[in-house]
Protein backbone atom coordinates (compact mmCIF):
# COMPACT_ATOMS: atom_id res chain seq x y z
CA UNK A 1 6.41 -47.99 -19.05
CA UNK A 2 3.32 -45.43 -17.70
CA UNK A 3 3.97 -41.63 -19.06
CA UNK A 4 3.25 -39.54 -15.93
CA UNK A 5 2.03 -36.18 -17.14
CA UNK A 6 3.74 -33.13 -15.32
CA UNK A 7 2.25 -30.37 -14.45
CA UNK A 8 4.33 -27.35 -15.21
CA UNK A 9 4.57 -24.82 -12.03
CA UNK A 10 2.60 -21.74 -12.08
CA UNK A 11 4.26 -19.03 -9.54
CA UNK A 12 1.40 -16.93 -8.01
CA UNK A 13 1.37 -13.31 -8.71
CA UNK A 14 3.59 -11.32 -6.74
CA UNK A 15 1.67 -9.04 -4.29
CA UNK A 16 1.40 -5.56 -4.62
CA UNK A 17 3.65 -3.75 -2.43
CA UNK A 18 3.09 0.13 -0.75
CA UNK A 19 7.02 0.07 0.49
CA UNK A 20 6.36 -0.72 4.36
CA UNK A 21 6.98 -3.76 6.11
CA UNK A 22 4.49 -6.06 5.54
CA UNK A 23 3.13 -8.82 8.45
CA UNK A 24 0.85 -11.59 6.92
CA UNK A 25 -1.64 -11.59 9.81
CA UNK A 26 -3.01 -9.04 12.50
CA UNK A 27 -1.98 -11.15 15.17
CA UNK A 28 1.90 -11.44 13.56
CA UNK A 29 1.98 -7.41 13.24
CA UNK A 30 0.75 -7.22 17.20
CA UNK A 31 3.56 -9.50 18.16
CA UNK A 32 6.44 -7.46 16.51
CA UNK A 33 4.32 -4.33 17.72
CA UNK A 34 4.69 -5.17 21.46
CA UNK A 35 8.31 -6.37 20.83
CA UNK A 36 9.05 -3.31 19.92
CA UNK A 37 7.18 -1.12 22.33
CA UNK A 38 9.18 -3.48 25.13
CA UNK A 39 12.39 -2.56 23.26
CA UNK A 40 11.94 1.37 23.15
CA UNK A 41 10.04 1.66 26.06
CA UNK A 42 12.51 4.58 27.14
CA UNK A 43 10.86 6.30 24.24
CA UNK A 44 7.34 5.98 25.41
CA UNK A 45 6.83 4.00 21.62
CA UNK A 46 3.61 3.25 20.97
CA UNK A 47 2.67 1.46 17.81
CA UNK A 48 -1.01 0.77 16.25
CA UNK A 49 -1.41 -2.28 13.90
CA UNK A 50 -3.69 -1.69 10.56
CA UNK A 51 -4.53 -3.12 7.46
CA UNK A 52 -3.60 -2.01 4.39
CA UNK A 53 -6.11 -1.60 1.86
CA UNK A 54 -3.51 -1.56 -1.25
CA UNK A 55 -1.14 -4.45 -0.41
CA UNK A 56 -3.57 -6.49 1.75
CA UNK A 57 -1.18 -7.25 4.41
CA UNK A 58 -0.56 -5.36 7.83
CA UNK A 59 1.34 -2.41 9.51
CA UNK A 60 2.56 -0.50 11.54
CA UNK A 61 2.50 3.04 12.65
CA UNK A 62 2.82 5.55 14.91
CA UNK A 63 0.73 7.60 14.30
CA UNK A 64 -2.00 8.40 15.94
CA UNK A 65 -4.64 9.79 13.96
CA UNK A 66 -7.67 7.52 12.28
CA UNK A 67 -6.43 6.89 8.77
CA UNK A 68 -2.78 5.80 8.20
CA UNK A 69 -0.94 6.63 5.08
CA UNK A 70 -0.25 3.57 3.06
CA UNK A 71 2.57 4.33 1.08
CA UNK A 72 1.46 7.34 -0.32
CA UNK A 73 -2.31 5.59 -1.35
CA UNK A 74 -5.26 6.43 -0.69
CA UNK A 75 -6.69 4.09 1.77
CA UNK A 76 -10.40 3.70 1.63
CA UNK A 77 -11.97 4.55 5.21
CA UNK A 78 -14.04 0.89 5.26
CA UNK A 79 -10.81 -1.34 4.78
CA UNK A 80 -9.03 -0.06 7.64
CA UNK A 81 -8.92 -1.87 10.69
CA UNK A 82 -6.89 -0.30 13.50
CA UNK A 83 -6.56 -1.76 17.23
């Protein structure tokens, strides 16, 4: 009888998180983003998409200035992507 050799399973490291929700692609966050804008549109909502430096994934906000607060990070100016 052959031996198969097992590998044992190695869980990835878990990501780092800044305590938002996170979407795994820019196009994911600008789904949810118009969702909600569609839901609260007696609100006038409007949401920006951006990624986040620190946990690598993608937000949203409200606000409307150039640099969004990650969780309370520092986000470097270069990383930041917002549409």
């Amino acid at each position: 009888m052959a031996k198969h050799k097992i590998k044992p399973f190695i869980p990835l490291p878990p990501r780092r998180s800044c305590g938002k929700v996170r979407y795994d692609s820019e196009r994911e966050a600008k789904l949810v983003a118009e969702q909600q804008e569609l839901i609260f549109t007696n609100n006038n909502l409007q949401l920006k998409v951006y990624h986040c430096p620190y946990c690598g994934g993608w937000h949203l906000t409200k606000r409307q200035d150039d640099v969004p607060n990650c969780g309370g990070m520092t986000p470097k100016a270069t990383g930041i992507v917002i549409n």
